[in-house]
N, C-alpha and C. Protein backbone atom coordinates (compact mmCIF):
# COMPACT_ATOMS: atom_id res chain seq x y z
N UNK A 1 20.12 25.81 -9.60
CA UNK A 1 20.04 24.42 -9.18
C UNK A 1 19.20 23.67 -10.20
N UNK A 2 19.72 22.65 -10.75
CA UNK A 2 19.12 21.57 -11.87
C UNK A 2 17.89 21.26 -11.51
N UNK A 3 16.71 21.01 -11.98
CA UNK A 3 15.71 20.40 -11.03
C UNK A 3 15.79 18.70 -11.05
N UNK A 4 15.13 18.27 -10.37
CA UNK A 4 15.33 16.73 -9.81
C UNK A 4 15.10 15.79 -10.95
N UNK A 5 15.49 14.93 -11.16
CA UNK A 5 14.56 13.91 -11.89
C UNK A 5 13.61 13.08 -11.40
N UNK A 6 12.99 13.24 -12.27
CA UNK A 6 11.36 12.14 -11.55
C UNK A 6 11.96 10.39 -11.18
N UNK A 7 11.99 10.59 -10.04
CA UNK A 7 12.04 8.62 -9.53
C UNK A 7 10.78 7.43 -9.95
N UNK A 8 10.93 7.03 -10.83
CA UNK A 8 9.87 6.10 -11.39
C UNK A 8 9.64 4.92 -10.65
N UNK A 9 10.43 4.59 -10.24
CA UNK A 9 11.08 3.49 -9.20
C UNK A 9 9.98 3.50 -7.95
N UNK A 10 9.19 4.53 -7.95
CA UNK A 10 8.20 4.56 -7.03
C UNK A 10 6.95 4.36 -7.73
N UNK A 11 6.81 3.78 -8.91
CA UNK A 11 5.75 4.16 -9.43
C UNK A 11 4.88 2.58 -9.12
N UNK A 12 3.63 2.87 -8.98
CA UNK A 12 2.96 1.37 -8.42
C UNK A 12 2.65 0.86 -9.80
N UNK A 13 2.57 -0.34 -10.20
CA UNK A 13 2.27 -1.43 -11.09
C UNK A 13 3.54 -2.08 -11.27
N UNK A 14 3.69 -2.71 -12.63
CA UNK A 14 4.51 -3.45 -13.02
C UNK A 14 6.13 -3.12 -12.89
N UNK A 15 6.97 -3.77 -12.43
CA UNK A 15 8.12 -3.24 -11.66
C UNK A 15 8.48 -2.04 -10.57
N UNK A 16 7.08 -1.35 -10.16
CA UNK A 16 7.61 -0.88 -9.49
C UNK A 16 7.60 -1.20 -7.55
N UNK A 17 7.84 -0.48 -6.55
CA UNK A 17 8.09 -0.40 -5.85
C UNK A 17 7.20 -1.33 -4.85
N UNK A 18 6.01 -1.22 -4.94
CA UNK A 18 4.43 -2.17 -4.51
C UNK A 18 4.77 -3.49 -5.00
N UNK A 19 5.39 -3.79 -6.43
CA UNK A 19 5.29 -5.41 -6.74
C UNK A 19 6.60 -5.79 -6.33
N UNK A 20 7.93 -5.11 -5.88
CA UNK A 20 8.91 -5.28 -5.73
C UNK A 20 8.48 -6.21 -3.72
N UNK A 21 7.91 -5.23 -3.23
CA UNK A 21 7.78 -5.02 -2.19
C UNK A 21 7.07 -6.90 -1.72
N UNK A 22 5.95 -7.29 -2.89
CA UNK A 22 4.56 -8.26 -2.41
C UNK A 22 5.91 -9.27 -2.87
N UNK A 23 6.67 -9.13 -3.58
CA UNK A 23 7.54 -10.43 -4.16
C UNK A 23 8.52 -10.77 -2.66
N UNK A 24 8.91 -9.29 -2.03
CA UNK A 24 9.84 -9.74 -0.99
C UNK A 24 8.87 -10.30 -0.12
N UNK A 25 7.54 -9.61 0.09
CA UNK A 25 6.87 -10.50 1.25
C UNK A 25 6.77 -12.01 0.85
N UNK A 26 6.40 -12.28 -0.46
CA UNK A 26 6.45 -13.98 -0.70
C UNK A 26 7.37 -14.55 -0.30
N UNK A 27 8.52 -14.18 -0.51
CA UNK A 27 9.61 -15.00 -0.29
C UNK A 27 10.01 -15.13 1.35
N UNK A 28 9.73 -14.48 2.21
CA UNK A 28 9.46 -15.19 3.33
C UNK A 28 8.43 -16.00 4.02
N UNK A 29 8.89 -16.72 4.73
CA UNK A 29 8.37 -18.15 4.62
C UNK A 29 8.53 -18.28 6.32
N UNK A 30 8.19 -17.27 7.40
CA UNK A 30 8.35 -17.54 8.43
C UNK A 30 6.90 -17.74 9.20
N UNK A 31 5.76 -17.78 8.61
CA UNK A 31 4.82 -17.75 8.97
C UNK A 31 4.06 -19.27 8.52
N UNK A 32 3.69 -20.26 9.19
CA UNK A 32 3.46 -22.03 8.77
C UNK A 32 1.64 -21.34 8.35
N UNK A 33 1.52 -20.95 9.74
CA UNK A 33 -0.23 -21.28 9.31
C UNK A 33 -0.49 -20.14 8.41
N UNK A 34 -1.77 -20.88 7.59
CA UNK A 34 -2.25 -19.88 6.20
C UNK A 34 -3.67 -19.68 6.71
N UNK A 35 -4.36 -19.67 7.78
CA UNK A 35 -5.34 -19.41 8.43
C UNK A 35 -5.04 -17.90 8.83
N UNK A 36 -3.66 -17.93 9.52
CA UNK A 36 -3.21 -17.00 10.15
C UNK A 36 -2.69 -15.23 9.21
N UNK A 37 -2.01 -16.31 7.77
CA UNK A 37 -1.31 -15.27 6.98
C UNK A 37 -3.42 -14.41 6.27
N UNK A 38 -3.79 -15.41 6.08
CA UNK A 38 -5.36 -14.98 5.44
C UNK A 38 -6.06 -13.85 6.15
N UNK A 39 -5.91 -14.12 7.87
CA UNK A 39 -6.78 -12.79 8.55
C UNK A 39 -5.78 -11.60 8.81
N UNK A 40 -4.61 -11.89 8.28
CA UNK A 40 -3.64 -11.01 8.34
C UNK A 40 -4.16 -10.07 7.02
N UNK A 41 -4.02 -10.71 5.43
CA UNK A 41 -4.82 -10.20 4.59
C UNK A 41 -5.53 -9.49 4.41
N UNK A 42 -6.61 -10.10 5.30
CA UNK A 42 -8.33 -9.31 5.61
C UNK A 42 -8.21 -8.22 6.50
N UNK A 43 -6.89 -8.28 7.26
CA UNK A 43 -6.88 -7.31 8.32
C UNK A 43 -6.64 -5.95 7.53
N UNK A 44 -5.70 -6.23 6.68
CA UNK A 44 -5.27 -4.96 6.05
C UNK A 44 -5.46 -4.56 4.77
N UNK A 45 -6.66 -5.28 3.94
CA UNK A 45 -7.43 -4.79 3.32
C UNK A 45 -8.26 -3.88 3.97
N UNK A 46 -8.99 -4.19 5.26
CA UNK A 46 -10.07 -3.09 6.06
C UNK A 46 -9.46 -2.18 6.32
N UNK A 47 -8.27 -2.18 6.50
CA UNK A 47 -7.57 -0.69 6.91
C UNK A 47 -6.82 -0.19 6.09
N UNK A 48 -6.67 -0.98 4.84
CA UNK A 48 -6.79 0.19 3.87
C UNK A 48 -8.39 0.42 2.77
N UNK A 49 -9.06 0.20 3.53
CA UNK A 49 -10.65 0.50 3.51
C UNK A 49 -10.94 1.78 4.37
N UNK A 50 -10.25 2.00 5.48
CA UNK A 50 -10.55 2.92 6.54
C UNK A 50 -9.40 4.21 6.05
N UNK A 51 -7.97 3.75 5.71
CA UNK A 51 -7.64 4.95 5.46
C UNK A 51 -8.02 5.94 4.08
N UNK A 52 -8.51 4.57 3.04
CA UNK A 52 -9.38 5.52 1.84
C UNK A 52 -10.00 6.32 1.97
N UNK A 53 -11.37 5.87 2.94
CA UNK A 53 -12.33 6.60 3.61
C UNK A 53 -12.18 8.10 4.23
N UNK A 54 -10.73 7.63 5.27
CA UNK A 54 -10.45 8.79 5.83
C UNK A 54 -10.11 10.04 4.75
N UNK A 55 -9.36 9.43 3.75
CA UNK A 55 -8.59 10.51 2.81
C UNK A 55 -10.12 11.32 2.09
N UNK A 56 -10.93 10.38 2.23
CA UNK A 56 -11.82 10.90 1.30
C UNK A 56 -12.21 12.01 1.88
N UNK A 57 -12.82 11.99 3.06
CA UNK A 57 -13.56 12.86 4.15
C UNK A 57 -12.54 13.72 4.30
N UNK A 58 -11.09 13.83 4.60
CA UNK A 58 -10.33 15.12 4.28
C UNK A 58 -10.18 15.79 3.31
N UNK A 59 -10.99 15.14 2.60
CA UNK A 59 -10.80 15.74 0.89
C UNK A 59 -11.70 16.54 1.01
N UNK A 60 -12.81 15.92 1.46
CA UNK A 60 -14.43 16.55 1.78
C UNK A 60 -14.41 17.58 2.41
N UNK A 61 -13.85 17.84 3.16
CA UNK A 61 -13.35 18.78 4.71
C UNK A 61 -12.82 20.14 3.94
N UNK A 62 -11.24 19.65 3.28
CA UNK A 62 -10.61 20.66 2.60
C UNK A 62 -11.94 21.56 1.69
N UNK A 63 -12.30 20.74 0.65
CA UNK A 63 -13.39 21.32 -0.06
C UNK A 63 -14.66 22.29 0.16
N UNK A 64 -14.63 22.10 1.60
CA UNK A 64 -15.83 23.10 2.43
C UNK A 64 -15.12 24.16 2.65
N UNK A 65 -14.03 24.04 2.85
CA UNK A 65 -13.35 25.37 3.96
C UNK A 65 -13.13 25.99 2.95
């Protein structure tokens, strides 16, 4: 069996999959208030604050055992 080729298409920065993704969120336009889209923002910066964290401490975890 051939082995796979690497999908780049997933790769985060410039064209890939993350900027593909923030361009489709721009382009909808169903949300008026920007009070609203802002704590939406903040919301999920903290939680991806919390799942860093978490990864870290499983990292930490793995490393003991």
């Amino acid at each position: 069996m051939p082995p796979k080729a690497k999908d780049d298409s997933k790769k985060k920065g410039p064209g890939g999959v993350e900027e593909e993704a923030r361009k489709a969120a721009e382009a909808i336009d169903d949300i008026d208030d920007e009070d609203y889209k802002k704590s939406l923002r903040i919301e999920c910066r903290a939680l991806e604050d919390k799942i860093r964290k978490e990864e870290d401490l499983a990292g930490l975890y793995q490393d003991e055992r």
